[in-house]
Structures are given as structure tokens and as C-alpha cells.
C-alpha atoms as a PDB file:
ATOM      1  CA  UNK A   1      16.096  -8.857 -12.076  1.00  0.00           C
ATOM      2  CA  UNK A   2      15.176 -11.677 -10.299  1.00  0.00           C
ATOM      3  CA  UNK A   3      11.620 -11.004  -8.734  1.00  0.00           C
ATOM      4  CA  UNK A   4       9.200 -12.924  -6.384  1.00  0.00           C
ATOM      5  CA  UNK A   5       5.643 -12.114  -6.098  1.00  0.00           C
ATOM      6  CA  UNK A   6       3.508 -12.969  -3.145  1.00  0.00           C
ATOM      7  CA  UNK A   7       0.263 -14.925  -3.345  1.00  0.00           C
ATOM      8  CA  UNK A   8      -1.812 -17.240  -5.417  1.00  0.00           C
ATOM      9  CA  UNK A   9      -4.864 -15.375  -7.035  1.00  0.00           C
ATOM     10  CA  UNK A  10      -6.010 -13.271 -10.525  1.00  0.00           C
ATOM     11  CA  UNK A  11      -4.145 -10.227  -8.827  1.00  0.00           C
ATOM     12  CA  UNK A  12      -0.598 -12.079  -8.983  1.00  0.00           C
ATOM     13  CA  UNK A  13      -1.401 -13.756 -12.057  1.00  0.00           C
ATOM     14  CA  UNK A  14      -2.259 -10.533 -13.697  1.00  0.00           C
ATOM     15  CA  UNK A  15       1.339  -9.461 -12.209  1.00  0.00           C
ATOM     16  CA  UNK A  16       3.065 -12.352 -13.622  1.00  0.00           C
ATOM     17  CA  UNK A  17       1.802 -11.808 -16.773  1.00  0.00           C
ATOM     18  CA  UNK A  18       2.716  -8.064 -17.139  1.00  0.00           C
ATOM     19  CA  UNK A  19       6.351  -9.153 -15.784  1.00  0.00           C
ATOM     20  CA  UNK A  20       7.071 -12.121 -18.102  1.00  0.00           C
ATOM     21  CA  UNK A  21       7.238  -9.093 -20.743  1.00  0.00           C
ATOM     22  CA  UNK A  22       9.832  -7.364 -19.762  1.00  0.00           C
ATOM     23  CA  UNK A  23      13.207  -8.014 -20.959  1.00  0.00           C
ATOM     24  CA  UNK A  24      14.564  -7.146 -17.651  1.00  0.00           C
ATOM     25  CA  UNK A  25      13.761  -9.793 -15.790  1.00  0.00           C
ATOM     26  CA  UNK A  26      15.627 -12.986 -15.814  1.00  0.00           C
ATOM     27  CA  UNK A  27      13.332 -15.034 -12.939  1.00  0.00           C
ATOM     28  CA  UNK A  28       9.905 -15.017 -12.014  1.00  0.00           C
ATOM     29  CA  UNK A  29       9.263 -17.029  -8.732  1.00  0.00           C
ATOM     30  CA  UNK A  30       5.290 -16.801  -7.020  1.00  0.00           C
ATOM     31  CA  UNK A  31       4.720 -18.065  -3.396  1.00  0.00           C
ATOM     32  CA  UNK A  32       2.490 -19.960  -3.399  1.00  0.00           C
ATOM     33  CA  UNK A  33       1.017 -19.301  -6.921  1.00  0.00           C
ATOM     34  CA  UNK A  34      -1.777 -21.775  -9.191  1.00  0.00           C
ATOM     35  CA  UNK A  35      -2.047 -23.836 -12.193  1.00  0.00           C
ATOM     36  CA  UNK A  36      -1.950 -21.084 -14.339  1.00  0.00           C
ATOM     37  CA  UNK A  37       0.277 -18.769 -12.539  1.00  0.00           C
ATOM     38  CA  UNK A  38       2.771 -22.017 -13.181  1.00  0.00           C
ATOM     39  CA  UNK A  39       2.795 -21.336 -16.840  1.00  0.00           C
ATOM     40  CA  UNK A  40       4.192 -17.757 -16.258  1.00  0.00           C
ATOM     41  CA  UNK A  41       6.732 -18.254 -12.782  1.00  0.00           C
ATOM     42  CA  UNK A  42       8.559 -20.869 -10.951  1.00  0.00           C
ATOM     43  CA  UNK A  43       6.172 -21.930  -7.936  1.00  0.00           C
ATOM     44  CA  UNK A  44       7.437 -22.075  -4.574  1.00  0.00           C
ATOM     45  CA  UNK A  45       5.756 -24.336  -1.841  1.00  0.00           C
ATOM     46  CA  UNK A  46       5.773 -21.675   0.493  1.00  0.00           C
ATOM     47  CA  UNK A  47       2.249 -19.967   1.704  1.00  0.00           C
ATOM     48  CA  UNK A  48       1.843 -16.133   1.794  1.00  0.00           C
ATOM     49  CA  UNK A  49       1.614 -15.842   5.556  1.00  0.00           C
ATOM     50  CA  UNK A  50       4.954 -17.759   6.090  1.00  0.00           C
ATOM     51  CA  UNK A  51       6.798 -14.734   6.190  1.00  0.00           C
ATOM     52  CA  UNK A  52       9.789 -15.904   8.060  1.00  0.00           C
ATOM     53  CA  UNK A  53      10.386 -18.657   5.517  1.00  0.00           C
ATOM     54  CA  UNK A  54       9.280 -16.272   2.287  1.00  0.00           C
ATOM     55  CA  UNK A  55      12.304 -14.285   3.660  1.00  0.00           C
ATOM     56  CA  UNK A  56      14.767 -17.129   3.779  1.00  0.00           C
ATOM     57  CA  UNK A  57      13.742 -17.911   0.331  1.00  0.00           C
ATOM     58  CA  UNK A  58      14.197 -14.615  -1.032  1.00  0.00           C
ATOM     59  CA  UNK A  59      18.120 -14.354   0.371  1.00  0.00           C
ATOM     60  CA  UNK A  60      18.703 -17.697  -0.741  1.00  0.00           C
ATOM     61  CA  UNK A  61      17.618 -17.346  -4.393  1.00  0.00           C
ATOM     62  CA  UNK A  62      19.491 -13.577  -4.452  1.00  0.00           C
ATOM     63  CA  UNK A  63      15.484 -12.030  -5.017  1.00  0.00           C
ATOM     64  CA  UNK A  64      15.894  -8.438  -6.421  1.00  0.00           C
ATOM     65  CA  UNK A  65      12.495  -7.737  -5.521  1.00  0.00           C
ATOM     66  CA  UNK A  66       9.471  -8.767  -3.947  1.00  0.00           C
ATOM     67  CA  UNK A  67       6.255  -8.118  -4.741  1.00  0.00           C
ATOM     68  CA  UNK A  68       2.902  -8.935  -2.400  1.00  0.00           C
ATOM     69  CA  UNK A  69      -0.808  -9.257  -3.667  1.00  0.00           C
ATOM     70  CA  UNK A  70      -2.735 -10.575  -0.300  1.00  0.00           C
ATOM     71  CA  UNK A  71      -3.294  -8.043   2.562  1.00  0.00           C
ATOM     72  CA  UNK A  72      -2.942 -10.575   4.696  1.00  0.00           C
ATOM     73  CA  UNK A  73       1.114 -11.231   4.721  1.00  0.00           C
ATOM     74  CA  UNK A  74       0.818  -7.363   4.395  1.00  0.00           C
ATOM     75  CA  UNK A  75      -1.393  -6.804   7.580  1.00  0.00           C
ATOM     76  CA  UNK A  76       1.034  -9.181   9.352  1.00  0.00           C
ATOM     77  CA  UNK A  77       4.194  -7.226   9.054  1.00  0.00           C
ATOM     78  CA  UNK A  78       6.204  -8.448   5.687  1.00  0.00           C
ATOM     79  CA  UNK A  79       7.216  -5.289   4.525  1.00  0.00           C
ATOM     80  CA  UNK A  80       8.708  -4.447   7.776  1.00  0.00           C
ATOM     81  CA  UNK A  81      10.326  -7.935   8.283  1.00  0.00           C
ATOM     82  CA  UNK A  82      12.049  -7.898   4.784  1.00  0.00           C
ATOM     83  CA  UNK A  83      13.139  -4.347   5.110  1.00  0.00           C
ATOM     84  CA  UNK A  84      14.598  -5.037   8.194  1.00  0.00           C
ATOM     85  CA  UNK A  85      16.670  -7.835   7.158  1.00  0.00           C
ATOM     86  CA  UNK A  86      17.775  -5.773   4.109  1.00  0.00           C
ATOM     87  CA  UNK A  87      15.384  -7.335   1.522  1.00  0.00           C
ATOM     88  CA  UNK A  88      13.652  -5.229  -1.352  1.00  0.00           C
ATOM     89  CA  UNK A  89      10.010  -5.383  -1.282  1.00  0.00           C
ATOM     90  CA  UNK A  90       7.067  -3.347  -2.460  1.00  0.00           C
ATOM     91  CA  UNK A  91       4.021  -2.799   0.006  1.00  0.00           C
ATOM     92  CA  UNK A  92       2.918  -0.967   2.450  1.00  0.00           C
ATOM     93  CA  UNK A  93       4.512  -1.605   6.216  1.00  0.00           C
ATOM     94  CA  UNK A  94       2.394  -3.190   9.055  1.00  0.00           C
ATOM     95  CA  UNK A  95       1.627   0.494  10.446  1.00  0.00           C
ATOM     96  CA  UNK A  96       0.053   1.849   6.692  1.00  0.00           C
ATOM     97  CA  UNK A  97      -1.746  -1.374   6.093  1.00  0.00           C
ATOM     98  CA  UNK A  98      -4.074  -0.736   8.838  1.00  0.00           C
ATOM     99  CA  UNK A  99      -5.696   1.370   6.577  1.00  0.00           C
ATOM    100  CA  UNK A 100      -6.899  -2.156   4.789  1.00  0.00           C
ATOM    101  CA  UNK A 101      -6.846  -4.571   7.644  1.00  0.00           C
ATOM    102  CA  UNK A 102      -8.933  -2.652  10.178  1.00  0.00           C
ATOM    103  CA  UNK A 103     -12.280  -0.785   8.745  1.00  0.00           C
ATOM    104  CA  UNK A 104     -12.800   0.809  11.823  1.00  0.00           C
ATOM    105  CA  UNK A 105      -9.029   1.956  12.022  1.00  0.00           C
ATOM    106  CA  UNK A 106      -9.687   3.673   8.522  1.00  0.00           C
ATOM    107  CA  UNK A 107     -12.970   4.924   9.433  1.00  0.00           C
ATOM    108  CA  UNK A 108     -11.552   7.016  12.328  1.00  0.00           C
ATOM    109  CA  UNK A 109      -8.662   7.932  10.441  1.00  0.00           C
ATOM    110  CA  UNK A 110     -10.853   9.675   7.921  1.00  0.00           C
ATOM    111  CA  UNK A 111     -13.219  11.545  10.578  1.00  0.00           C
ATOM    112  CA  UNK A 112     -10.307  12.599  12.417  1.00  0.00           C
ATOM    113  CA  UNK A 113      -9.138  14.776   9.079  1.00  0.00           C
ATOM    114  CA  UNK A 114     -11.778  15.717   7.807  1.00  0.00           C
ATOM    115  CA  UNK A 115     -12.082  13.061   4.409  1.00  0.00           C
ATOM    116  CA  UNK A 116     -15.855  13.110   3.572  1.00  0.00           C
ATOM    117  CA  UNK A 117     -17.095   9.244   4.231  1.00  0.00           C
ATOM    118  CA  UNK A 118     -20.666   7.770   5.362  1.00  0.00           C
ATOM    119  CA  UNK A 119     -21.454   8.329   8.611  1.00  0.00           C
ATOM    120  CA  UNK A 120     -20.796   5.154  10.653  1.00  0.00           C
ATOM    121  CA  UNK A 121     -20.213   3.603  13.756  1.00  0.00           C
ATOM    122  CA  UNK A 122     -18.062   0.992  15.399  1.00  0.00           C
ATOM    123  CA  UNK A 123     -19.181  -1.943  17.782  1.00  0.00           C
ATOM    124  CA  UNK A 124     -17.176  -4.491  20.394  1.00  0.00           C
ATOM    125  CA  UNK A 125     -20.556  -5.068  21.820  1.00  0.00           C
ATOM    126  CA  UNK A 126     -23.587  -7.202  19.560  1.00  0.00           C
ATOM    127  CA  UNK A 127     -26.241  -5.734  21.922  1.00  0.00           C
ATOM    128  CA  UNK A 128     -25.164  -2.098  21.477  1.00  0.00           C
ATOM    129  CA  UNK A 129     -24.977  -2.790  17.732  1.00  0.00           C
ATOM    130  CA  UNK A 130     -28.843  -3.650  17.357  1.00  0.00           C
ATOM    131  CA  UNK A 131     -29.551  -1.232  19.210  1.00  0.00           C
ATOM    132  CA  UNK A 132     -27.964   1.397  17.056  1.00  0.00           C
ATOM    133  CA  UNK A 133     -29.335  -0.523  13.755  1.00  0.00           C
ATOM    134  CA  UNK A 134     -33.109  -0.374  15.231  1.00  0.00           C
ATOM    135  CA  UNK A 135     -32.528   3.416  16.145  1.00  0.00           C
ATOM    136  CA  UNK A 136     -31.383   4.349  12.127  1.00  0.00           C
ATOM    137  CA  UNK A 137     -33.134   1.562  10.466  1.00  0.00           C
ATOM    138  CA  UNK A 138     -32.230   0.278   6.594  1.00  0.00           C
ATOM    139  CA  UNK A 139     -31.101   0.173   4.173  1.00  0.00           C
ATOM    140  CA  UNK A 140     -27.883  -0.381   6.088  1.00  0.00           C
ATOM    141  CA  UNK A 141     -24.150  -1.498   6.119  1.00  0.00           C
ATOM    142  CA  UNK A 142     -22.809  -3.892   8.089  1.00  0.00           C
ATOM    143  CA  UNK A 143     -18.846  -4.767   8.003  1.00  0.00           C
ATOM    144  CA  UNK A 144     -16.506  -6.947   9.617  1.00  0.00           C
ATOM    145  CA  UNK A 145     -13.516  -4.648  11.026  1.00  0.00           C
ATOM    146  CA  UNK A 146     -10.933  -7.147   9.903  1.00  0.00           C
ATOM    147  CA  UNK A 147      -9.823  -9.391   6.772  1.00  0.00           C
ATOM    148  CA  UNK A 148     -12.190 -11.363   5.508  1.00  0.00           C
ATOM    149  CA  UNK A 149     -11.311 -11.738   1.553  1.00  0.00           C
ATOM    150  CA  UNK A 150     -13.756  -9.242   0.556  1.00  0.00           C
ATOM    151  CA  UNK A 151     -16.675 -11.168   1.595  1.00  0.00           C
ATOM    152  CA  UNK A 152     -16.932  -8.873   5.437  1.00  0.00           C
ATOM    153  CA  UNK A 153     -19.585  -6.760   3.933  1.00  0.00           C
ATOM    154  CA  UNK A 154     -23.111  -7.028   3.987  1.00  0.00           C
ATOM    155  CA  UNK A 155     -25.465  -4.653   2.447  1.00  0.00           C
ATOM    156  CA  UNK A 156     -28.839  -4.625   4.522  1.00  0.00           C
ATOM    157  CA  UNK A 157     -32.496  -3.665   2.959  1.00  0.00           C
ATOM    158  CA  UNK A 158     -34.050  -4.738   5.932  1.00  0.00           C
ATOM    159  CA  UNK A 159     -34.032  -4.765   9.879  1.00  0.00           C
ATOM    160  CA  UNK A 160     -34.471  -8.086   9.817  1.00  0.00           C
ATOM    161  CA  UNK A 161     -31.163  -8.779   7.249  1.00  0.00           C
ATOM    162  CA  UNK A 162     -29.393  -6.011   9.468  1.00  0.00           C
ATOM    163  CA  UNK A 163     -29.823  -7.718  12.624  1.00  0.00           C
ATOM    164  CA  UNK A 164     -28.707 -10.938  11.010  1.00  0.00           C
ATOM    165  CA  UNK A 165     -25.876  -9.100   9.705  1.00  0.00           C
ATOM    166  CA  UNK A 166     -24.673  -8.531  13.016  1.00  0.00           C
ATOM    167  CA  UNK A 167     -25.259 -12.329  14.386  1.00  0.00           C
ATOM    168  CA  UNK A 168     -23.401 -13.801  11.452  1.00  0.00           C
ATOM    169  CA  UNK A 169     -20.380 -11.678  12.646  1.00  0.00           C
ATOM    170  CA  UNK A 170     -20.381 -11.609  16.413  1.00  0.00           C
ATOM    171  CA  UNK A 171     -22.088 -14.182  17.539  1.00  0.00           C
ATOM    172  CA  UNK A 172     -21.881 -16.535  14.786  1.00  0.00           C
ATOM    173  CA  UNK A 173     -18.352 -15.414  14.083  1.00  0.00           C
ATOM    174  CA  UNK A 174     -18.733 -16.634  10.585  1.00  0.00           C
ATOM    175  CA  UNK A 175     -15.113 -14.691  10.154  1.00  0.00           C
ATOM    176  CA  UNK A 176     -13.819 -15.533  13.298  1.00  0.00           C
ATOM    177  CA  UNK A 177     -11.458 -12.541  14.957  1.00  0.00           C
ATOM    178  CA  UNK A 178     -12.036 -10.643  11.960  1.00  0.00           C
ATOM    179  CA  UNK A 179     -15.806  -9.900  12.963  1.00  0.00           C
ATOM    180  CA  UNK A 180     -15.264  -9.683  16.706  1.00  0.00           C
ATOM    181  CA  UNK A 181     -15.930  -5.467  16.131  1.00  0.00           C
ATOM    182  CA  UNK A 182     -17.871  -4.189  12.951  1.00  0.00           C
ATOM    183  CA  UNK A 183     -18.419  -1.313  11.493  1.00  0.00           C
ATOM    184  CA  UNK A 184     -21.922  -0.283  10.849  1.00  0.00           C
ATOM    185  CA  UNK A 185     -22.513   2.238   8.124  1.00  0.00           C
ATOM    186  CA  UNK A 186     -24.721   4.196   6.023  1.00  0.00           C
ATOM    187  CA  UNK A 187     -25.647   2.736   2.488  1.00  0.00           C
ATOM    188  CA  UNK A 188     -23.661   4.844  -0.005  1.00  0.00           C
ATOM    189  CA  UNK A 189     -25.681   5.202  -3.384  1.00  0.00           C
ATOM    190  CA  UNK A 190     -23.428   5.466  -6.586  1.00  0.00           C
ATOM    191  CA  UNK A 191     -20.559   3.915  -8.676  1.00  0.00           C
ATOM    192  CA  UNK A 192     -17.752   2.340  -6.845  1.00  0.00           C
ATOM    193  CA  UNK A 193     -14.290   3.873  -7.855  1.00  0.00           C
ATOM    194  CA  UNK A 194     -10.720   2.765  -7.029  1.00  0.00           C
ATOM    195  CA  UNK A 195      -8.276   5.277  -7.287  1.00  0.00           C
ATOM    196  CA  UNK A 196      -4.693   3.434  -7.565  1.00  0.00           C
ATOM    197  CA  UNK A 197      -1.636   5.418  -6.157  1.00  0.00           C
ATOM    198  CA  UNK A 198       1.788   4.992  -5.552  1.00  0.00           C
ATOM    199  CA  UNK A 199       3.172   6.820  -2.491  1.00  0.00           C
ATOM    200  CA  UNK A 200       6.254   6.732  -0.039  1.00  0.00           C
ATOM    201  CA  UNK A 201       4.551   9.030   2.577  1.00  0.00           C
ATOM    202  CA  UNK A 202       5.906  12.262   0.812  1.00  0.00           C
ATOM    203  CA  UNK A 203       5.143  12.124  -3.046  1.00  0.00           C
ATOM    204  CA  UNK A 204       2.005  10.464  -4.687  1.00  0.00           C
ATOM    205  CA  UNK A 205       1.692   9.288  -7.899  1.00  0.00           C
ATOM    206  CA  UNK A 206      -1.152   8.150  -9.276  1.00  0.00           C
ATOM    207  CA  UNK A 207      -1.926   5.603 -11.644  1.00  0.00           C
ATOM    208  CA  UNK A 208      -5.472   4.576 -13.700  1.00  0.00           C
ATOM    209  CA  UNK A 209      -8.391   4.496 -11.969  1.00  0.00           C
ATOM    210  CA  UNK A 210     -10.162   0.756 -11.800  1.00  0.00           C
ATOM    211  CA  UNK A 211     -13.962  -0.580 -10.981  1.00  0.00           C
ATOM    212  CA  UNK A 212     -14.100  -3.517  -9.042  1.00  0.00           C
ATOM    213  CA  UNK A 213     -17.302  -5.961  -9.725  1.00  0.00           C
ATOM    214  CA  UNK A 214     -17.741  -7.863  -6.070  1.00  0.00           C
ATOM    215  CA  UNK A 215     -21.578  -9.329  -6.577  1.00  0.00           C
ATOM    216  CA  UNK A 216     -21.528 -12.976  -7.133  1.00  0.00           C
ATOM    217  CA  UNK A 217     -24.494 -12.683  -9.821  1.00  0.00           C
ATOM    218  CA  UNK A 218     -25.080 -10.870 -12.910  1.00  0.00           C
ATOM    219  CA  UNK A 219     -27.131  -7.944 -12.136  1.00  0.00           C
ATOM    220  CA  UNK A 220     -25.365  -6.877  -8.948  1.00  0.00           C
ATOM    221  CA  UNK A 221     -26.981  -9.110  -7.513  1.00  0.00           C
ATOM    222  CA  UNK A 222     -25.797 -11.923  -4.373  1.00  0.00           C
ATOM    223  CA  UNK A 223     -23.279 -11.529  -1.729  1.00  0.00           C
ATOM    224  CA  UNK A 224     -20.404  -9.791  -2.102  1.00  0.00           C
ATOM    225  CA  UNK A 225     -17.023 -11.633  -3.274  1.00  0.00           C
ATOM    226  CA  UNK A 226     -13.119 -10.540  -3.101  1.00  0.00           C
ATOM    227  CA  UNK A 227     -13.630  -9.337  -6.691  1.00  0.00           C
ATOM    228  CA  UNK A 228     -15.539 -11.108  -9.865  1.00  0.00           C
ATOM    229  CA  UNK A 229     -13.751  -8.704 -12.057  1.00  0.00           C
ATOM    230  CA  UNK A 230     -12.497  -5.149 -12.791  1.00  0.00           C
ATOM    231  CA  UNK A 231     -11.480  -3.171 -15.922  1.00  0.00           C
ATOM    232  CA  UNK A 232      -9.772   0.293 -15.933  1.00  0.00           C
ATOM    233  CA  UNK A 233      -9.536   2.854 -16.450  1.00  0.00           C
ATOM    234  CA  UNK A 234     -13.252   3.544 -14.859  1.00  0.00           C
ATOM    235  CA  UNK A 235     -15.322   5.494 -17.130  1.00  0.00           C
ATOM    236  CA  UNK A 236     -16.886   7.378 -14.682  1.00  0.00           C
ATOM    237  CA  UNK A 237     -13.796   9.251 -13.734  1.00  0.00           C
ATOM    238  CA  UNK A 238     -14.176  12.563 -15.662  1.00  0.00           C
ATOM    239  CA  UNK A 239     -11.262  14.910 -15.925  1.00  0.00           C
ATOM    240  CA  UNK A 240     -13.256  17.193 -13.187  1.00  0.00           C
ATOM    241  CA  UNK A 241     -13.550  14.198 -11.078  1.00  0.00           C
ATOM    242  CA  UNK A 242     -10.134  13.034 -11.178  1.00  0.00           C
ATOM    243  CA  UNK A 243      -8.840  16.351  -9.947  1.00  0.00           C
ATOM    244  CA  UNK A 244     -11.393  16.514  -7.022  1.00  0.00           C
END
């Protein structure tokens, strides 16, 4: 197989690396990759949001399969262009990837069946926001709706921090489109748990369970990050747990 993978970070590295070992593959190509990813798979001067041209390079090189790390090219609709020009790829379409790109999207998505989540609520409006944040007070939550590499969250012990929260986002618009709405939401207490699954829309199959490490400082403590590690499977998943 010939296979190209999507993106230039530890997640495609990691990829790479599990790839390169099996004897079934006779190319690894990365768009647009690293350094290090270049010790593993051919790198291709093509960025992970050029979608058209990522599928041009895929039919020209005959790619078996494509894989994609970012949520961006996956927010924007790759799985659905590649399909529809015949292409293999793994990802979630445009339509499924909502569930990633838009926190409010997800949000609603969970209240409207019934999946137990922290109460919340969603703002176009900065004024309205504040408001709503000096009505429940802190510790508070305050998120960017859209992409913002991880870094859209902000965990408020104060007002004061909350209220900034919100200016960084909407007025600020340290994130640009991506903080136009927010999502304001009660702190959650507890372990953070991934739990990785594979799923067409019928069947699910899942896979280990991962914690991810976003603080930028030992401790747990700073601003959070797209990820300063992870390790699975997570040791707080217990058999009982896992089941649910």
C-alpha cells in the first residue's frame, strides 16, 4: 500500500512511525510533515488545508490511502472531497466533524439526546455573555466555539479571569472567527478521559482509552496547549467504567 498521511505534528509522526512497521506498505508520503517525520515518509510541499491540491497529489502518486491528523482539513470538507472523486481516505466527513469543529454544535447535540454533559451556554453576543458569567459566578469555563489548536479553552477561578475570558475571544478576537460565539460552561472536577472509537455510523468499535496532558507547566498548571502529552491506556478506566 501506498499511504499518505495528512499533517505535520506528534499525532502524524506517531502514525508514521507505527506504519513504517508494517510490511505492507511500500510508500509513506506526509503533507506537509517535519524534520523528524522526514526520517520516517517522503515529505510533500503541500499544506493540510490545500485540499484540492492534496487530492491531485494523491491520484497522481496512485495513494491507496489517506490518512488525516488536523481537524482542520477535516472541518473543511476532505473526506467528502476525496470520496467524491473516488479517493480512499479515513476521517470523518464535513457533516460528523462538527462534532470537533463547533463546541456549541456538540454541546446541543448532546442536550438534545439526553448525553449527561456540564450545563452550559452559548453566546453571539459579549454583553449577554457577562451577564450570564456575573449571574453564576466562578470557577467557570469559557470556550471558543471553533478551532483553535487546543488552546480555545480557558478555565476561570475568578470573575475577573472570566470576564477577561470573554474579551480575549470576542472582542479581542485573539482566535479570530473561531471565538466570534463561545461556549460558557460549568467547571467539571475529575480526570480527563478519551475514549477512542472507530465507527461508520452503524457499528462501533472501540479502541484503548488515552489521557491527554494540555497544561503548559508541570503541575497542571498554565494555559492550556493542543496536547503536551498522552499515554494509554488511561488507568482510570476500570472494567465498570469502560462498560458505562
Amino acid at each position: 500500500m501506498k499511504i499518505l498521511v495528512v499533517g505535520s505534528g506528534g499525532r502524524e509522526h506517531a502514525l508514521l512511525w507505527k506504519l513504517s512497521q508494517s510490511p505492507e506498505i511500500r510508500g509513506l508520503y506526509c503533507a506537509p510533515g517535519n524534520g523528524g517525520i522526514g526520517e520516517l515518509a517522503q515529505l510533500v510541499d503541500i499544506g493540510a488545508e490545500d485540499i484540492e491540491s492534496l487530492a491531485e497529489f494523491a491520484e497522481a502518486k496512485d495513494i491507496d490511502l489517506t490518512i488525516v491528523g488536523p481537524e482542520g482539513p477535516l472541518a473543511k470538507g476532505i473526506v467528502d472531497i476525496f470520496e467524491k472523486r473516488g479517493l480512499r481516505i479515513f476521517g470523518p466527513t464535513k457533516s460528523a466533524a462538527r462534532l470537533e469543529s463547533s463546541k456549541a454544535f456538540s454541546k446541543n447535540l448532546l442536550k438534545k439526546y439526553h448525553i449527561p454533559t456540564g450545563q452550559f451556554a452559548v453566546f453571539d453576543d459579549a454583553q449577554a455573555a457577562r451577564s450570564y458569567v456575573r449571574q453564576v459566578g466562578a470557577p467557570i469555563v469559557i470556550k471558543a466555539d471553533g478551532l483553535c489548536g487546543g488552546k480555545g479553552t480557558i478555565v476561570a477561578h475568578t470573575l475577573s479571569e472570566a470576564l477577561g475570558a470573554i474579551d480575549l475571544l470576542m472582542e479581542d478576537r485573539i482566535f479570530r472567527q473561531a471565538g466570534e460565539r463561545i461556549v460558557v460552561e460549568e467547571r467539571l472536577v475529575g480526570e480527563e478521559v478519551s475514549m477512542i472509537v472507530l465507527t461508520d455510523g452503524a457499528t462501533a468499535i472501540p479502541l484503548l482509552t488515552s489521557q491527554d496532558h494540555k497544561r503548559l507547566l508541570d503541575g497542571d498548571k498554565g494555559p492550556n496547549t493542543g496536547g503536551m502529552g498522552a499515554y494509554a491506556p488511561a488507568p482510570v478506566v476500570t472494567g465498570t467504567l469502560a462498560k458505562g
